[in-house]
N, C-alpha and C. Protein backbone atom coordinates (compact mmCIF):
# COMPACT_ATOMS: atom_id res chain seq x y z
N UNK A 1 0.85 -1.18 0.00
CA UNK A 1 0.00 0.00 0.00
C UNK A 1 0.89 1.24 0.00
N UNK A 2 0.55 2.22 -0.57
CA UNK A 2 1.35 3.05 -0.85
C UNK A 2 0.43 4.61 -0.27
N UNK A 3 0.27 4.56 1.14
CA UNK A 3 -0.33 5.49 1.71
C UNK A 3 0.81 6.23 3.02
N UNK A 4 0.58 7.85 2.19
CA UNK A 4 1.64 8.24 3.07
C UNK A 4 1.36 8.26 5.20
N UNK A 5 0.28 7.94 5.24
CA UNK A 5 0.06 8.10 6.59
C UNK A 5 0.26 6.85 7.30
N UNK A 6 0.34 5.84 6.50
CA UNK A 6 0.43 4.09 6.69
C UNK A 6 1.76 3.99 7.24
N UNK A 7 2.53 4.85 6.27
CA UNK A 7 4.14 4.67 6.28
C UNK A 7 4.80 6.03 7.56
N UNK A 8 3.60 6.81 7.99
CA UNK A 8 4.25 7.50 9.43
C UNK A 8 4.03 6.39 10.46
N UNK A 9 3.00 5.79 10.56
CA UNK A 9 2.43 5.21 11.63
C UNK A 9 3.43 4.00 11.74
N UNK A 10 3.98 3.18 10.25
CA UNK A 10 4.61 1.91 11.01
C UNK A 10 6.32 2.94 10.81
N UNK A 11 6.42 3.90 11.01
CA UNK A 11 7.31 4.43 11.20
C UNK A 11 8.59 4.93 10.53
N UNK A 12 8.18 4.63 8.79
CA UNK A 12 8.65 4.54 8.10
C UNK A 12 8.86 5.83 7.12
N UNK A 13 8.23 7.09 7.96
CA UNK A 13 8.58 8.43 7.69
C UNK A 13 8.45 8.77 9.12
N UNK A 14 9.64 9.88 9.63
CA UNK A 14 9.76 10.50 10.50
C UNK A 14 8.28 11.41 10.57
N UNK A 15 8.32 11.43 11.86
CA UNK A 15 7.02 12.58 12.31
C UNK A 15 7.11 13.47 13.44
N UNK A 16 7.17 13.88 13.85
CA UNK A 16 6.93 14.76 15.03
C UNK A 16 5.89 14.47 15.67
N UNK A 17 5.63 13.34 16.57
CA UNK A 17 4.80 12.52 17.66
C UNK A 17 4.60 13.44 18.07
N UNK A 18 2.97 13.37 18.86
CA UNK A 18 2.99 14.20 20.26
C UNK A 18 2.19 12.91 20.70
N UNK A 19 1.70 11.85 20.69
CA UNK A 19 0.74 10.95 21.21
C UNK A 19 0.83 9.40 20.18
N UNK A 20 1.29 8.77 21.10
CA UNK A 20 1.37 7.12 20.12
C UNK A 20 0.61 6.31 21.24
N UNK A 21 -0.06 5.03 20.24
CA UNK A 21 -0.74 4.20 21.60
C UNK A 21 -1.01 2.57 20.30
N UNK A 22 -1.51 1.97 20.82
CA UNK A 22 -1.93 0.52 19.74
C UNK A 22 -2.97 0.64 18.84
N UNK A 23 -3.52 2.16 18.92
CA UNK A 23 -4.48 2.24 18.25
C UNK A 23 -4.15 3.79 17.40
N UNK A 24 -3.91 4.64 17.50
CA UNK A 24 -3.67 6.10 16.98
C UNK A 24 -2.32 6.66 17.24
N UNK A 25 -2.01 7.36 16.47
CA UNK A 25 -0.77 8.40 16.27
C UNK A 25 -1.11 9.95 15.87
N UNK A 26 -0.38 10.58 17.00
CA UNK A 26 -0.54 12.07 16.82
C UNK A 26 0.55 12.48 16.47
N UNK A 27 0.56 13.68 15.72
CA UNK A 27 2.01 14.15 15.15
C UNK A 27 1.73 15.51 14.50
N UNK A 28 2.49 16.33 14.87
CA UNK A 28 2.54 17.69 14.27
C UNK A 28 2.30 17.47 13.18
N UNK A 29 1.25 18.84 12.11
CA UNK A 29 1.35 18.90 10.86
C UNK A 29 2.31 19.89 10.33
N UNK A 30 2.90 19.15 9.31
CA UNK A 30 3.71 20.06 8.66
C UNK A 30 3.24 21.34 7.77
N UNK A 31 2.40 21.14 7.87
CA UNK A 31 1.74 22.80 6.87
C UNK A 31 0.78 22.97 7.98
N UNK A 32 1.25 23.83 9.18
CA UNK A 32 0.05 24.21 10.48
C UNK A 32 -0.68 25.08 9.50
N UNK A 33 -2.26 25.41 10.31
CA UNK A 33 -3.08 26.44 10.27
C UNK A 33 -3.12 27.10 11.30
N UNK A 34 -3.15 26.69 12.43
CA UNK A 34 -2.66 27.50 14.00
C UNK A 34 -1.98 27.05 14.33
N UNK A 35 -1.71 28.40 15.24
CA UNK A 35 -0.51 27.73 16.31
C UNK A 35 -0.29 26.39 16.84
N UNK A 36 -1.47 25.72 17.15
CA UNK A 36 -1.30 23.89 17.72
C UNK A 36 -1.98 23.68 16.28
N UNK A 37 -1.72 22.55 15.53
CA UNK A 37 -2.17 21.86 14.45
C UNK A 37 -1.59 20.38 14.88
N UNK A 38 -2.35 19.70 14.93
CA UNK A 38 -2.07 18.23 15.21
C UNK A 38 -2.85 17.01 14.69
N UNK A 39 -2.08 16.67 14.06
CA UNK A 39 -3.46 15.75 12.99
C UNK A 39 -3.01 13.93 13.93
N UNK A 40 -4.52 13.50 14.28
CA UNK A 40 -4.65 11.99 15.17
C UNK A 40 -5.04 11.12 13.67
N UNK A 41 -4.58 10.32 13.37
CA UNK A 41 -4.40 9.35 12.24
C UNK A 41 -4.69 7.84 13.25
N UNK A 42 -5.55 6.41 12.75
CA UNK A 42 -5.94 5.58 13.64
C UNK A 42 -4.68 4.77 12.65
N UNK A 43 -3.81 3.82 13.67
CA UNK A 43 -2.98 2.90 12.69
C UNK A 43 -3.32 1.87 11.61
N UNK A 44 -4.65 1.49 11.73
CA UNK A 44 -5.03 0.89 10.54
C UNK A 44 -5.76 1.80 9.68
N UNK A 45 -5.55 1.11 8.42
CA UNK A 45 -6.23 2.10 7.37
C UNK A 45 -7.49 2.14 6.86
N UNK A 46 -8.37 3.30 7.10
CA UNK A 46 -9.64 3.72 6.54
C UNK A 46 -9.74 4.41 5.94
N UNK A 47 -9.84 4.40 4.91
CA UNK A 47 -9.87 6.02 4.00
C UNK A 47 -10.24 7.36 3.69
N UNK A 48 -11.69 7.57 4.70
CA UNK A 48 -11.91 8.38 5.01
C UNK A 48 -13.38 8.16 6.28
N UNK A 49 -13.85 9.14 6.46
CA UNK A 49 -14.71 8.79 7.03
C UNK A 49 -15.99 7.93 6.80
N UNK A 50 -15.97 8.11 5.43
CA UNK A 50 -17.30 7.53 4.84
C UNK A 50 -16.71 5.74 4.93
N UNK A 51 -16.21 5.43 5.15
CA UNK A 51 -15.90 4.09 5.53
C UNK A 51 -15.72 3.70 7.35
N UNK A 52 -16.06 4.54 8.35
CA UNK A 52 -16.10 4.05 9.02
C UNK A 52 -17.51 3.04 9.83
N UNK A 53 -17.48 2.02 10.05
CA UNK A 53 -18.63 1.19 10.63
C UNK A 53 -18.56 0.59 11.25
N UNK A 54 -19.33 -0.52 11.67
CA UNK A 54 -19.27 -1.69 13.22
C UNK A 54 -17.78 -2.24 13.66
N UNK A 55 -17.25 -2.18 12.58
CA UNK A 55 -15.60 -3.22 12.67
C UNK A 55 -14.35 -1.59 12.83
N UNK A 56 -14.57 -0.77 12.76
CA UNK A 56 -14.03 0.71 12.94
C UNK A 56 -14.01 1.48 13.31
N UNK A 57 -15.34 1.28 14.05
CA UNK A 57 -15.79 2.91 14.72
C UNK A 57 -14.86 2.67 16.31
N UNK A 58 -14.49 1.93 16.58
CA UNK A 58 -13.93 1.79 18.16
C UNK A 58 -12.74 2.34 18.34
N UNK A 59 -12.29 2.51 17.18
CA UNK A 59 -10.91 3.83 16.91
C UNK A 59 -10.97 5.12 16.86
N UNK A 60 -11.92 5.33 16.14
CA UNK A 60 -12.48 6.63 16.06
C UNK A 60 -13.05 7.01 17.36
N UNK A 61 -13.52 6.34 17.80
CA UNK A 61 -14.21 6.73 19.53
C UNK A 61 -13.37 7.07 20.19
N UNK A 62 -12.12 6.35 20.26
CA UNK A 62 -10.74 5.93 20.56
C UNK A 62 -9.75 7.40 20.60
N UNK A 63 -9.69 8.01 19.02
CA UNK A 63 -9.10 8.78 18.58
C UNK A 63 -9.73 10.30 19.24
N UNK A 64 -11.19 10.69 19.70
CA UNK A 64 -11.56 11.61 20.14
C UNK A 64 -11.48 11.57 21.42
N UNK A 65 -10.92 10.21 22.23
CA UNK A 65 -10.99 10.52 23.89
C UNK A 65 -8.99 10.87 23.82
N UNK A 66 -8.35 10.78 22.33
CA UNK A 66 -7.00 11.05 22.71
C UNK A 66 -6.85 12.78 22.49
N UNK A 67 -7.83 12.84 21.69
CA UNK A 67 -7.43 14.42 20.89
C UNK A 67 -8.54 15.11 22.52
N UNK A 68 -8.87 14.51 23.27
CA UNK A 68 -9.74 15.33 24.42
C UNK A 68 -8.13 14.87 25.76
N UNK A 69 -7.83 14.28 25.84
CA UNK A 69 -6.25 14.07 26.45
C UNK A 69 -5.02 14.94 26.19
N UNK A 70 -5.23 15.18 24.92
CA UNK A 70 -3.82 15.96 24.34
C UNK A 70 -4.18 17.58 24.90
N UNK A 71 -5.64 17.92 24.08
CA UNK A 71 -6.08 19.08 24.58
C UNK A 71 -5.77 19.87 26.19
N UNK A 72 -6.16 18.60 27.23
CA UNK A 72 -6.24 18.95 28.39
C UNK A 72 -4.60 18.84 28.61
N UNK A 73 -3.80 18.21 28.46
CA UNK A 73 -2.48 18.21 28.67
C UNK A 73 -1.23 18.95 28.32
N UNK A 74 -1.85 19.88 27.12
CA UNK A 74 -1.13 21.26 25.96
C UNK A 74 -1.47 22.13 26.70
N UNK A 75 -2.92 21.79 27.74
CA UNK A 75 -3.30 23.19 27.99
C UNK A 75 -4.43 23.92 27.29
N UNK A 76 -5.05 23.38 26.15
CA UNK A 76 -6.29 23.93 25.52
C UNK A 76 -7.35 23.76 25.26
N UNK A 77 -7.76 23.01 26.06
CA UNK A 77 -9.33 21.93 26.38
C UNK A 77 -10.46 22.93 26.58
N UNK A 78 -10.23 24.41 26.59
CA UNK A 78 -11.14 24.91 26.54
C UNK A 78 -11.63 25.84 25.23
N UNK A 79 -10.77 25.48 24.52
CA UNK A 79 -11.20 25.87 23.04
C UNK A 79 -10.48 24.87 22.21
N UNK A 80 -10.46 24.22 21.14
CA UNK A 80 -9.94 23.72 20.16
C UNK A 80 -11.51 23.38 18.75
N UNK A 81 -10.85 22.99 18.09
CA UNK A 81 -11.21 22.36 16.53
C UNK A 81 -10.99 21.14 16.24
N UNK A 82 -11.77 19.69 15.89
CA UNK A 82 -11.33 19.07 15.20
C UNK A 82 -11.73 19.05 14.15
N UNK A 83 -11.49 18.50 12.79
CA UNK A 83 -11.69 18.32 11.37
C UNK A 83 -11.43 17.36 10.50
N UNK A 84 -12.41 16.57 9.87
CA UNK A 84 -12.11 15.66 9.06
C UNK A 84 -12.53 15.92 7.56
N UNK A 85 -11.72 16.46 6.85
CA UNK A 85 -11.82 16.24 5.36
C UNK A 85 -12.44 14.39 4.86
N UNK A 86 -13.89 14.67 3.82
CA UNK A 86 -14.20 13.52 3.38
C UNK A 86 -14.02 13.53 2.01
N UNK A 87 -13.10 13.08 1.57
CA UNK A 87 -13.30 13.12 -0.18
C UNK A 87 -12.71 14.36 -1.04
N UNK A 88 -12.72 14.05 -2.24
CA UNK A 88 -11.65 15.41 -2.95
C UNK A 88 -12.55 16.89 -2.69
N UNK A 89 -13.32 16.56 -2.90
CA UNK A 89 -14.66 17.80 -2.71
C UNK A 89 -14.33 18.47 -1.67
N UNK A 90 -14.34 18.07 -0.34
CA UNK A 90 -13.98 18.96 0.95
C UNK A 90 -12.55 18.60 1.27
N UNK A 91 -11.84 18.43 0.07
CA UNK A 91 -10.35 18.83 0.39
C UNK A 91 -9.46 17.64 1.29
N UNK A 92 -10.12 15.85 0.85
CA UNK A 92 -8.88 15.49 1.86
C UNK A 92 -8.21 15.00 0.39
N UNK A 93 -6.58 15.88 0.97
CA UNK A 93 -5.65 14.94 0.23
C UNK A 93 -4.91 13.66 0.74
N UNK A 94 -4.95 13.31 1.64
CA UNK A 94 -4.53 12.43 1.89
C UNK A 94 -5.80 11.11 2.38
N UNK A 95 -5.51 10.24 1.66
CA UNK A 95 -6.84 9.24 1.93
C UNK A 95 -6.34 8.25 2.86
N UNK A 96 -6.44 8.94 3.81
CA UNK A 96 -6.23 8.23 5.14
C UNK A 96 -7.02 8.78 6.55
N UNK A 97 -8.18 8.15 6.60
CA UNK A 97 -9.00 8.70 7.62
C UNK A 97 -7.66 9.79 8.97
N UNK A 98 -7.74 10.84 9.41
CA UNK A 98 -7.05 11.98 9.78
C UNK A 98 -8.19 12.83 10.40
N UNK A 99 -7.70 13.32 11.54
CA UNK A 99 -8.56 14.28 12.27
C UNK A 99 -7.15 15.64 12.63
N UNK A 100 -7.85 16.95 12.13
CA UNK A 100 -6.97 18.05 12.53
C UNK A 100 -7.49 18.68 13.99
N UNK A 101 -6.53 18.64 15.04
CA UNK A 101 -6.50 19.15 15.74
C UNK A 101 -6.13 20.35 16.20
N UNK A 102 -6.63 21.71 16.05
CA UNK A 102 -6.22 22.75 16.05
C UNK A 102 -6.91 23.95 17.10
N UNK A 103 -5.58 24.35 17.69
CA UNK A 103 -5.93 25.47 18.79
C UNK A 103 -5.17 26.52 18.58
N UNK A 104 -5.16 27.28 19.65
CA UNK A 104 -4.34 28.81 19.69
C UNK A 104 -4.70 29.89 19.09
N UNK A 105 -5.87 30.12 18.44
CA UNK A 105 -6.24 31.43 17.58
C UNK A 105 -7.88 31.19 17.33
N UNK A 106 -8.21 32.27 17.18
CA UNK A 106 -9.91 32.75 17.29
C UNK A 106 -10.45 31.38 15.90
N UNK A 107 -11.15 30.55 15.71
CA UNK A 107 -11.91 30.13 14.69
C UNK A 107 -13.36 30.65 14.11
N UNK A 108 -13.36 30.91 13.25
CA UNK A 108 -14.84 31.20 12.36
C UNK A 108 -15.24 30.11 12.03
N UNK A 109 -16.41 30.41 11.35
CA UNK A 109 -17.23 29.40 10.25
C UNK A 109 -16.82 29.25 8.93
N UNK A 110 -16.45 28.65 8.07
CA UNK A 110 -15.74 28.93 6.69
C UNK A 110 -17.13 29.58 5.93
N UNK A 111 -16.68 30.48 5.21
CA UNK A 111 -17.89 30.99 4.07
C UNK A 111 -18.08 29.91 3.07
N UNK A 112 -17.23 29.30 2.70
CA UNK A 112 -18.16 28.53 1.43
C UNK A 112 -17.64 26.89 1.31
């Protein structure tokens, strides 16, 4: 498989960890939008959200009690963002189910 998030997780591109466990990997993004940008990736591969179900969702459950851990432990549990791009349409390039974690600066609503 030739998925670049496959190849952070079994470790086979350097990352900037902030959170590893048997189930998810956190790691700085390299193109931030705020000041904290932290994208939680689950180690097996789903491609986006529209594939998660009965045999998957226990990661994803998984992945929001880590990105509610990291928050409280950075220090920013009282404001943050998460975000999942589904598909080319809303912009995921990378087809690897990914949640952006992002704090430190005022958020809006996107206009369009």
């Amino acid at each position: 498989m030739d998925c670049l998030f496959c190849k952070i997780a079994a470790g086979e591109i350097p990352s900037t960890k902030v959170y590893e466990d048997d189930i998810c990997l956190a790691f700085n993004d390299i193109e931030p939008q705020a000041p904290v940008h932290i994208l939680i990736i689950p180690k097996v591969h789903i491609a986006s959200a529209a594939e998660i179900n009965e045999q998957n969702s226990a990661a994803v459950a998984h992945i929001f009690e880590v990105a509610a851990k990291i928050a409280a432990e950075k220090g920013f549990a009282d404001g943050f963002r998460i975000v999942s791009n589904c598909g080319d349409s809303a912009g995921q390039s990378v087809k690897h189910l990914h949640f952006h974690l992002m704090s430190g600066r005022e958020f809006g609503w996107p206009a369009g």
